[in-house]
C-alpha atoms as a PDB file:
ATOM      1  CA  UNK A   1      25.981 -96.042  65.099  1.00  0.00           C
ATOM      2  CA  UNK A   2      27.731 -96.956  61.886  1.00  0.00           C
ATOM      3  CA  UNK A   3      31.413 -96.333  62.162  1.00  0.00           C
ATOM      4  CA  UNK A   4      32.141 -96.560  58.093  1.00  0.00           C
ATOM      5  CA  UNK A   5      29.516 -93.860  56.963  1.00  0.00           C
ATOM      6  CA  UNK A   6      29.373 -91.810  60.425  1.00  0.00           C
ATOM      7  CA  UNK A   7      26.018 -92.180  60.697  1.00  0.00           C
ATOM      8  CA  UNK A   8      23.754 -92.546  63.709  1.00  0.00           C
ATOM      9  CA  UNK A   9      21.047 -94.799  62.729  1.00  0.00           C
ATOM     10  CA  UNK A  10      17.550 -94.803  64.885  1.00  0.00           C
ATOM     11  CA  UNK A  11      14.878 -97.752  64.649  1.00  0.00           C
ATOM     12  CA  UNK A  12      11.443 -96.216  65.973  1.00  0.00           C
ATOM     13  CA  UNK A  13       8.916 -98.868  66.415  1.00  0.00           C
ATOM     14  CA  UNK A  14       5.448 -97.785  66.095  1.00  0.00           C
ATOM     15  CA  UNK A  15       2.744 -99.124  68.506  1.00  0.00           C
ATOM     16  CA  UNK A  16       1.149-100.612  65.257  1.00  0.00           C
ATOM     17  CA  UNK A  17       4.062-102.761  64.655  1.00  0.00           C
ATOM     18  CA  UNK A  18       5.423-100.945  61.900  1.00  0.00           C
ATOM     19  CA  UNK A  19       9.140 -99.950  62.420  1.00  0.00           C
ATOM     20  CA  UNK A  20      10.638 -96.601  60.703  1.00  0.00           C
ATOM     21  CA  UNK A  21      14.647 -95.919  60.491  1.00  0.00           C
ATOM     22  CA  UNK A  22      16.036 -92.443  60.573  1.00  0.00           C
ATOM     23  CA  UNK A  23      19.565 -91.304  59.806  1.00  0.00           C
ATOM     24  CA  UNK A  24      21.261 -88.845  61.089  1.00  0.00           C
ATOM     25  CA  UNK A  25      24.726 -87.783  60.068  1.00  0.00           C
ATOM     26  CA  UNK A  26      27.480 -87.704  62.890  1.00  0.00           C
ATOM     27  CA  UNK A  27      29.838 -84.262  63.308  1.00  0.00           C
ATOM     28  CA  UNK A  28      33.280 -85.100  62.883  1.00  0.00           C
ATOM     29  CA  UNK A  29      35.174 -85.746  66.483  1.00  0.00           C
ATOM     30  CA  UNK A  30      36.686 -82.735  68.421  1.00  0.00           C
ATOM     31  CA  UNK A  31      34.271 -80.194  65.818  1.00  0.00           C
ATOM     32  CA  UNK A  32      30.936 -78.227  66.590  1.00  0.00           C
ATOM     33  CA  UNK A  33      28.921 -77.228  64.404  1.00  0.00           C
ATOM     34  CA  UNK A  34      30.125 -73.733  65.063  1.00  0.00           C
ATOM     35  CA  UNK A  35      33.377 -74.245  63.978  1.00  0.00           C
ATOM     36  CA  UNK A  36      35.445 -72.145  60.927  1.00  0.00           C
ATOM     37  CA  UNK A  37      35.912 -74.044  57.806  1.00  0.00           C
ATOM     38  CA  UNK A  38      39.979 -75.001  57.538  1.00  0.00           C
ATOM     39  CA  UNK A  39      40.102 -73.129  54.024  1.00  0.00           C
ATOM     40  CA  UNK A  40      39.351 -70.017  56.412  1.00  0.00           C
ATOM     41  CA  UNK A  41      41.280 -70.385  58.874  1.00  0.00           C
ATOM     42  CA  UNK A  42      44.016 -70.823  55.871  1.00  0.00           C
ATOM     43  CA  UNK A  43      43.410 -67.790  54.008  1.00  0.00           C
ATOM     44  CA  UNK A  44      43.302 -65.926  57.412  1.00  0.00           C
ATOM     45  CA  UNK A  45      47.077 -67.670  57.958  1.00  0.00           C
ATOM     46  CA  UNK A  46      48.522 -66.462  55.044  1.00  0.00           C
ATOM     47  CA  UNK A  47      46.858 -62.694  55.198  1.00  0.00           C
ATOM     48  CA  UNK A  48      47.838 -62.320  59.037  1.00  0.00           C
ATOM     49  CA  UNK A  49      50.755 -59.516  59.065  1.00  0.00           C
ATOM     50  CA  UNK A  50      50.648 -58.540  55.484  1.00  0.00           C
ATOM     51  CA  UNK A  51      47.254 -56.987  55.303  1.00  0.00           C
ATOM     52  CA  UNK A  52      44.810 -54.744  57.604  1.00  0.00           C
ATOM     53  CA  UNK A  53      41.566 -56.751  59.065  1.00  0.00           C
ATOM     54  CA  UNK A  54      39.781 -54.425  56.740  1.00  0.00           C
ATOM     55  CA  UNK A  55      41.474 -55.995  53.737  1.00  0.00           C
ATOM     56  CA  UNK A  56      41.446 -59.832  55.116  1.00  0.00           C
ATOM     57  CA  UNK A  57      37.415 -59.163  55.446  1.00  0.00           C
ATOM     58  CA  UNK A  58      36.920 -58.243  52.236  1.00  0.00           C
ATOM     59  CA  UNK A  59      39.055 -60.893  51.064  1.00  0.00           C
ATOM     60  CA  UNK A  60      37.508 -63.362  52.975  1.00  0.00           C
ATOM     61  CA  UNK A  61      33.773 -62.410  51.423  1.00  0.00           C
ATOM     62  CA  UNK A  62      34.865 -61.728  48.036  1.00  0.00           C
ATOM     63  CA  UNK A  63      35.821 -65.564  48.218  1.00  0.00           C
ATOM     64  CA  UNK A  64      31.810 -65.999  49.838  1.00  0.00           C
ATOM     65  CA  UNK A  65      34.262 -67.789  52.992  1.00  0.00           C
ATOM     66  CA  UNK A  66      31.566 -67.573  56.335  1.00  0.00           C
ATOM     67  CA  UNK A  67      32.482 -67.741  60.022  1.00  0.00           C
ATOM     68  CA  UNK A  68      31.729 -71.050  61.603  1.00  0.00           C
ATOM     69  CA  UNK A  69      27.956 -69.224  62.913  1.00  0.00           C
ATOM     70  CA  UNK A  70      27.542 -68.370  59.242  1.00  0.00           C
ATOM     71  CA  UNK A  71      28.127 -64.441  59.369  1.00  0.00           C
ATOM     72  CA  UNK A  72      30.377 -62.676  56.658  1.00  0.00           C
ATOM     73  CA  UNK A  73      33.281 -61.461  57.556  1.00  0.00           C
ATOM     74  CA  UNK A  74      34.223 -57.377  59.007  1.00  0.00           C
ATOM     75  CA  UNK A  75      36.737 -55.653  61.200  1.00  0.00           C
ATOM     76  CA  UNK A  76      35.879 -57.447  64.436  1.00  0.00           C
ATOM     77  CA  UNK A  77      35.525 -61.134  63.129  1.00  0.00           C
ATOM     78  CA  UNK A  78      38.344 -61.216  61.772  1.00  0.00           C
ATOM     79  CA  UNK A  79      40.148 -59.655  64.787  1.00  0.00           C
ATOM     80  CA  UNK A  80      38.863 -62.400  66.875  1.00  0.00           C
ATOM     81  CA  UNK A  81      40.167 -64.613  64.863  1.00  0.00           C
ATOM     82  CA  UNK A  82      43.082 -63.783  64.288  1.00  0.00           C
ATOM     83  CA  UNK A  83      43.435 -63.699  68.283  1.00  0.00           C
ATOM     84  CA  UNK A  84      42.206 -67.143  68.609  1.00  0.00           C
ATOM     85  CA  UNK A  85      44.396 -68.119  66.242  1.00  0.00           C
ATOM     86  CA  UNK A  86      47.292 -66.124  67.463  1.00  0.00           C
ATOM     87  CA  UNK A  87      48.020 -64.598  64.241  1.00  0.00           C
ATOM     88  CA  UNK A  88      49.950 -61.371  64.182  1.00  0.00           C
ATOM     89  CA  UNK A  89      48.174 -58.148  63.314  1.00  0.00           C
ATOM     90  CA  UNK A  90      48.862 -55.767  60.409  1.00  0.00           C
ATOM     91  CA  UNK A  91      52.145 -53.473  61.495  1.00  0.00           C
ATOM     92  CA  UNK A  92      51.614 -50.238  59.721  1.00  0.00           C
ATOM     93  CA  UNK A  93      54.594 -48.904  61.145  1.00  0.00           C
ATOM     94  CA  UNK A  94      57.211 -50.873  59.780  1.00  0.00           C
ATOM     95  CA  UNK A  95      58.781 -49.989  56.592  1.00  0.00           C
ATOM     96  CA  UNK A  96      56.709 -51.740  54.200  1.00  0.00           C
ATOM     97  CA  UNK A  97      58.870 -54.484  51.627  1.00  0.00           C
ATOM     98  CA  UNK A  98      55.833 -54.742  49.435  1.00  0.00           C
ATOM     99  CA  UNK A  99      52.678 -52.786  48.696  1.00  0.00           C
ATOM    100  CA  UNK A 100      49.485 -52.853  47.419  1.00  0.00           C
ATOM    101  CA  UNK A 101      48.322 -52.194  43.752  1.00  0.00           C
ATOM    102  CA  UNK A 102      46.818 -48.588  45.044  1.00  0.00           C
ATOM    103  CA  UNK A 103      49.658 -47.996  46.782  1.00  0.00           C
ATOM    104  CA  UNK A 104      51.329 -48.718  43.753  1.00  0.00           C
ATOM    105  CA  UNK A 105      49.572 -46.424  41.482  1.00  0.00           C
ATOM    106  CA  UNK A 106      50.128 -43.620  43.866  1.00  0.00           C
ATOM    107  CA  UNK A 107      53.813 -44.075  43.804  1.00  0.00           C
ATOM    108  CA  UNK A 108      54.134 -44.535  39.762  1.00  0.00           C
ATOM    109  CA  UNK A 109      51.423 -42.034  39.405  1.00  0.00           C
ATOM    110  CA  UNK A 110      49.339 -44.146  37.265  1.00  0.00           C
ATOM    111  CA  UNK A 111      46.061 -44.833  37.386  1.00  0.00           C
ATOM    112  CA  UNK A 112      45.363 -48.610  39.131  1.00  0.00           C
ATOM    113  CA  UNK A 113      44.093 -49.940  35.908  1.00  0.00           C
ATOM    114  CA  UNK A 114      47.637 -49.048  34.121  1.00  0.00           C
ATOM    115  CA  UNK A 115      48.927 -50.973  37.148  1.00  0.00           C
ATOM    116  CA  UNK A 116      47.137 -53.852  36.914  1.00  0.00           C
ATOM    117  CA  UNK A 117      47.631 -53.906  33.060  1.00  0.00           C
ATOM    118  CA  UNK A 118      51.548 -54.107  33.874  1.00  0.00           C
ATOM    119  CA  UNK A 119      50.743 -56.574  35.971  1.00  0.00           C
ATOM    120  CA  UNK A 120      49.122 -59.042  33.395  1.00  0.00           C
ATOM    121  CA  UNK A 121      51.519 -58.522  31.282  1.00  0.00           C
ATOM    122  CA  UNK A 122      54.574 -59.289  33.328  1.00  0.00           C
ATOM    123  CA  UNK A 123      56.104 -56.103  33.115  1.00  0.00           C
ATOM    124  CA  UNK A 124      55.409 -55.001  37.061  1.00  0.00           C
ATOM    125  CA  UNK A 125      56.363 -58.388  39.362  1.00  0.00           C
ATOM    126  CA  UNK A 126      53.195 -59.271  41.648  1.00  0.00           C
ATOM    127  CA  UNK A 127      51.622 -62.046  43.774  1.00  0.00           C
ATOM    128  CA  UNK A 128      48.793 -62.588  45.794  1.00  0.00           C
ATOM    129  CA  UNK A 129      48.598 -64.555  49.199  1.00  0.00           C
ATOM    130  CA  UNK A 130      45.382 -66.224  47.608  1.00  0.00           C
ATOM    131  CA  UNK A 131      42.891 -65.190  44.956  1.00  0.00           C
ATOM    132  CA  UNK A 132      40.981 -62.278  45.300  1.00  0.00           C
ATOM    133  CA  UNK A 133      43.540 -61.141  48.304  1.00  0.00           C
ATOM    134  CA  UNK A 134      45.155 -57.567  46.973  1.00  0.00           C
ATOM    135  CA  UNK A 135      48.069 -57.539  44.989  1.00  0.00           C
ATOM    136  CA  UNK A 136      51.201 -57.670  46.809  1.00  0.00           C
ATOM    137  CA  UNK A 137      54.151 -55.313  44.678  1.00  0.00           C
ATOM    138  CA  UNK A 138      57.770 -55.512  45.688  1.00  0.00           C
ATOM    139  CA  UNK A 139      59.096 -51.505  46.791  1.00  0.00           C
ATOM    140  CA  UNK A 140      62.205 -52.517  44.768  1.00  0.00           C
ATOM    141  CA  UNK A 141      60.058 -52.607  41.331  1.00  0.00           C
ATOM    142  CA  UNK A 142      58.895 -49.721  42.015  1.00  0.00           C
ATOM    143  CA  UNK A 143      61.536 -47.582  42.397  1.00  0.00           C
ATOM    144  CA  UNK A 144      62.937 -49.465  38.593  1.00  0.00           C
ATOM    145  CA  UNK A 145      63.337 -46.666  36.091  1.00  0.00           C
ATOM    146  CA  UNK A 146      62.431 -49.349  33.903  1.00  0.00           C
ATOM    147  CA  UNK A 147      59.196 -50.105  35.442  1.00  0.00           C
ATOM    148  CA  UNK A 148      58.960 -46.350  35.478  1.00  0.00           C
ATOM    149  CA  UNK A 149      59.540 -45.740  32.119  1.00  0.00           C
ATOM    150  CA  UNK A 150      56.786 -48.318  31.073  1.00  0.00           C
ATOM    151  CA  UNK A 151      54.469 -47.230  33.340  1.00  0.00           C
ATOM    152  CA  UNK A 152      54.375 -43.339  31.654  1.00  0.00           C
ATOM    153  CA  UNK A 153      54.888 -44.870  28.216  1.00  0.00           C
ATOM    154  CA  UNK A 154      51.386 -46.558  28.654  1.00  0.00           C
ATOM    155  CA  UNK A 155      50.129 -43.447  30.734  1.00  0.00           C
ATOM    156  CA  UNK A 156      50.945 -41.186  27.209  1.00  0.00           C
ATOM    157  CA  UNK A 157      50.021 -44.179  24.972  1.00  0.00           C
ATOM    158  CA  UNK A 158      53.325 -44.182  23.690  1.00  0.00           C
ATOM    159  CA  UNK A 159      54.015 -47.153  21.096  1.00  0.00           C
ATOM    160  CA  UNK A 160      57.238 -48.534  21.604  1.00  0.00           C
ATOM    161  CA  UNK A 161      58.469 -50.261  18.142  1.00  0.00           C
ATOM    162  CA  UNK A 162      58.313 -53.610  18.767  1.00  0.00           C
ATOM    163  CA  UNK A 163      61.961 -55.740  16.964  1.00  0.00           C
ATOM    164  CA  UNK A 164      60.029 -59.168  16.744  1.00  0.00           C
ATOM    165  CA  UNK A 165      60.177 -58.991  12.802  1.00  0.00           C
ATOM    166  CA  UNK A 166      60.969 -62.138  11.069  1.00  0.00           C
ATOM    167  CA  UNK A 167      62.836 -62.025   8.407  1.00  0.00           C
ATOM    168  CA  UNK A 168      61.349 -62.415   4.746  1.00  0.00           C
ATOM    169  CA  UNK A 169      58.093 -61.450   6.567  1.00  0.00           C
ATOM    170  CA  UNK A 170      56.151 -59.157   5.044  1.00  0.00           C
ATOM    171  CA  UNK A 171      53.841 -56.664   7.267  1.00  0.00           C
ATOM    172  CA  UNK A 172      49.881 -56.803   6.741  1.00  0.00           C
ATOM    173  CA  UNK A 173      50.246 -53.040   6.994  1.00  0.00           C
ATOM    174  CA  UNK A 174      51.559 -50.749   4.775  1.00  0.00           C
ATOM    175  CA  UNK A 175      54.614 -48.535   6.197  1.00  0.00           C
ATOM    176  CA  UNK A 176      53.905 -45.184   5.089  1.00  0.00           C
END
Protein backbone atom coordinates (compact mmCIF):
# COMPACT_ATOMS: atom_id res chain seq x y z
CA UNK A 1 0.00 0.00 0.00
CA UNK A 2 1.11 3.52 -0.77
CA UNK A 3 0.52 5.76 2.17
CA UNK A 4 0.97 9.29 0.05
CA UNK A 5 -1.70 8.55 -2.73
CA UNK A 6 -3.93 5.95 -0.61
CA UNK A 7 -3.63 3.52 -2.95
CA UNK A 8 -3.45 -0.25 -2.67
CA UNK A 9 -1.19 -1.40 -5.30
CA UNK A 10 -1.35 -5.32 -6.52
CA UNK A 11 1.57 -7.04 -8.62
CA UNK A 12 -0.09 -10.22 -10.38
CA UNK A 13 2.50 -12.35 -11.93
CA UNK A 14 1.38 -14.33 -14.78
CA UNK A 15 2.55 -17.99 -15.20
CA UNK A 16 4.19 -16.67 -18.50
CA UNK A 17 6.41 -14.40 -16.65
CA UNK A 18 4.76 -11.35 -17.48
CA UNK A 19 3.79 -9.25 -14.36
CA UNK A 20 0.56 -6.81 -14.44
CA UNK A 21 -0.05 -3.98 -11.57
CA UNK A 22 -3.51 -2.96 -10.55
CA UNK A 23 -4.55 0.00 -8.42
CA UNK A 24 -7.05 0.27 -6.36
CA UNK A 25 -8.00 3.36 -4.44
CA UNK A 26 -8.19 3.06 -0.51
CA UNK A 27 -11.61 4.46 1.46
CA UNK A 28 -10.70 7.00 3.79
CA UNK A 29 -10.22 5.51 7.60
CA UNK A 30 -13.30 5.19 9.94
CA UNK A 31 -15.74 5.69 6.35
CA UNK A 32 -17.79 3.01 4.30
CA UNK A 33 -18.71 3.38 1.33
CA UNK A 34 -22.21 3.84 2.58
CA UNK A 35 -21.60 6.77 4.33
CA UNK A 36 -23.50 10.53 3.84
CA UNK A 37 -21.44 13.09 2.18
CA UNK A 38 -20.41 15.92 5.09
CA UNK A 39 -22.09 18.73 2.84
CA UNK A 40 -25.33 16.60 3.77
CA UNK A 41 -25.07 16.00 6.85
CA UNK A 42 -24.43 20.03 6.94
CA UNK A 43 -27.37 21.18 5.19
CA UNK A 44 -29.41 18.64 7.31
CA UNK A 45 -27.64 20.63 10.55
CA UNK A 46 -28.68 23.83 9.70
CA UNK A 47 -32.47 22.80 8.46
CA UNK A 48 -33.03 20.58 11.71
CA UNK A 49 -35.79 22.61 13.86
CA UNK A 50 -36.58 25.28 11.40
CA UNK A 51 -38.17 23.26 8.69
CA UNK A 52 -40.57 20.04 8.31
CA UNK A 53 -38.69 16.71 6.87
CA UNK A 54 -40.91 17.40 3.95
CA UNK A 55 -39.16 20.69 3.29
CA UNK A 56 -35.41 19.45 4.26
CA UNK A 57 -36.15 16.58 1.42
CA UNK A 58 -36.91 18.72 -1.08
CA UNK A 59 -34.17 20.87 -0.18
CA UNK A 60 -31.83 18.30 -0.03
CA UNK A 61 -32.75 17.06 -3.89
CA UNK A 62 -33.24 20.35 -5.31
CA UNK A 63 -29.41 20.66 -4.38
CA UNK A 64 -29.12 16.78 -6.33
CA UNK A 65 -27.46 15.93 -2.37
CA UNK A 66 -27.89 11.66 -2.21
CA UNK A 67 -27.90 9.48 0.91
CA UNK A 68 -24.69 7.63 1.46
CA UNK A 69 -26.64 4.26 -0.57
CA UNK A 70 -27.30 6.79 -3.31
CA UNK A 71 -31.22 7.27 -2.88
CA UNK A 72 -32.81 10.87 -3.00
CA UNK A 73 -34.03 12.17 -0.25
CA UNK A 74 -38.17 11.90 1.32
CA UNK A 75 -39.97 11.98 4.61
CA UNK A 76 -38.36 8.90 6.13
CA UNK A 77 -34.61 9.47 5.09
CA UNK A 78 -34.42 12.34 6.33
CA UNK A 79 -36.11 11.33 9.63
CA UNK A 80 -33.49 8.78 10.10
CA UNK A 81 -31.16 11.04 9.81
CA UNK A 82 -31.92 13.43 11.61
CA UNK A 83 -32.20 10.66 14.50
CA UNK A 84 -28.80 9.44 13.87
CA UNK A 85 -27.67 12.61 13.98
CA UNK A 86 -29.68 13.70 16.92
CA UNK A 87 -31.03 16.67 15.32
CA UNK A 88 -34.22 18.14 16.66
CA UNK A 89 -37.41 17.79 14.68
CA UNK A 90 -39.63 20.54 13.23
CA UNK A 91 -41.93 22.00 16.36
CA UNK A 92 -45.08 23.14 14.72
CA UNK A 93 -46.44 24.09 17.87
CA UNK A 94 -44.36 26.74 19.00
CA UNK A 95 -45.05 30.22 18.06
CA UNK A 96 -43.21 30.57 14.97
CA UNK A 97 -40.31 33.79 14.97
CA UNK A 98 -39.98 33.43 11.25
CA UNK A 99 -41.94 32.00 8.34
CA UNK A 100 -41.85 30.86 5.10
CA UNK A 101 -42.34 32.89 1.80
CA UNK A 102 -46.03 31.11 1.43
CA UNK A 103 -46.67 31.69 4.70
CA UNK A 104 -45.76 35.03 3.98
CA UNK A 105 -47.96 35.70 1.11
CA UNK A 106 -50.88 34.41 3.03
CA UNK A 107 -50.37 36.86 5.78
CA UNK A 108 -49.69 40.08 3.38
CA UNK A 109 -52.21 38.69 1.04
CA UNK A 110 -50.02 38.83 -1.89
CA UNK A 111 -49.39 36.55 -4.26
CA UNK A 112 -45.72 34.59 -3.55
CA UNK A 113 -44.24 36.12 -6.60
CA UNK A 114 -44.99 39.84 -5.12
CA UNK A 115 -43.20 38.31 -2.11
CA UNK A 116 -40.34 37.17 -3.55
CA UNK A 117 -40.08 40.39 -5.71
CA UNK A 118 -39.87 42.34 -2.22
CA UNK A 119 -37.52 40.12 -1.39
CA UNK A 120 -34.95 40.87 -4.25
CA UNK A 121 -35.32 44.06 -3.84
CA UNK A 122 -34.62 44.49 -0.18
CA UNK A 123 -37.77 45.81 0.76
CA UNK A 124 -39.08 42.44 2.80
CA UNK A 125 -35.81 41.17 5.11
CA UNK A 126 -35.09 37.33 4.25
CA UNK A 127 -32.45 34.56 4.52
CA UNK A 128 -32.06 31.15 3.73
CA UNK A 129 -30.28 28.37 5.87
CA UNK A 130 -28.57 27.37 2.44
CA UNK A 131 -29.50 27.78 -1.20
CA UNK A 132 -32.46 26.40 -2.49
CA UNK A 133 -33.71 25.88 1.39
CA UNK A 134 -37.19 28.12 1.65
CA UNK A 135 -37.07 31.53 2.54
CA UNK A 136 -36.99 32.21 6.10
CA UNK A 137 -39.19 35.87 6.87
CA UNK A 138 -38.99 37.48 10.26
CA UNK A 139 -43.02 37.72 11.90
CA UNK A 140 -41.86 41.23 12.93
CA UNK A 141 -41.63 42.40 9.06
CA UNK A 142 -44.56 41.27 8.57
CA UNK A 143 -46.68 42.82 10.76
CA UNK A 144 -44.58 46.51 9.36
CA UNK A 145 -47.24 48.79 7.95
CA UNK A 146 -44.46 49.71 5.89
CA UNK A 147 -43.83 46.39 4.48
CA UNK A 148 -47.58 46.39 4.24
CA UNK A 149 -48.01 49.33 2.46
CA UNK A 150 -45.42 48.18 -0.25
CA UNK A 151 -46.66 45.00 -0.53
CA UNK A 152 -50.46 46.40 -1.80
CA UNK A 153 -48.74 49.25 -3.63
CA UNK A 154 -47.13 46.53 -5.95
CA UNK A 155 -50.37 44.30 -5.60
CA UNK A 156 -52.43 47.59 -7.35
CA UNK A 157 -49.34 48.52 -9.45
CA UNK A 158 -49.22 51.66 -7.80
CA UNK A 159 -46.11 53.92 -8.92
CA UNK A 160 -44.71 55.59 -6.12
CA UNK A 161 -42.78 58.91 -7.43
CA UNK A 162 -39.47 58.18 -7.06
CA UNK A 163 -37.20 61.83 -5.45
CA UNK A 164 -33.79 60.55 -6.97
CA UNK A 165 -33.76 63.62 -9.45
CA UNK A 166 -30.52 65.29 -9.92
CA UNK A 167 -30.46 68.53 -10.26
CA UNK A 168 -29.91 70.28 -13.78
CA UNK A 169 -31.01 66.82 -15.06
CA UNK A 170 -33.25 66.80 -17.58
CA UNK A 171 -35.89 63.73 -17.91
CA UNK A 172 -35.78 61.52 -21.24
CA UNK A 173 -39.55 61.76 -20.89
CA UNK A 174 -41.70 64.40 -21.41
CA UNK A 175 -43.94 65.45 -18.22
CA UNK A 176 -47.24 65.98 -19.56
Amino acid sequence: MEEKSREVVFVIHWAGGCHSELRVNKGETGRSRRCTDPETIEVLRQMAGKFTDQQIAATLNRLRLRTGEGNSWNVMRVRSARSYYQLPAFAQNDQPREVTLQIAARRLNVSQSIVRRMIEEKILPARQAVPCAPWQIPMEALGSETIRQEANNIKNRVQVPQSHSIEGQQSMFSER
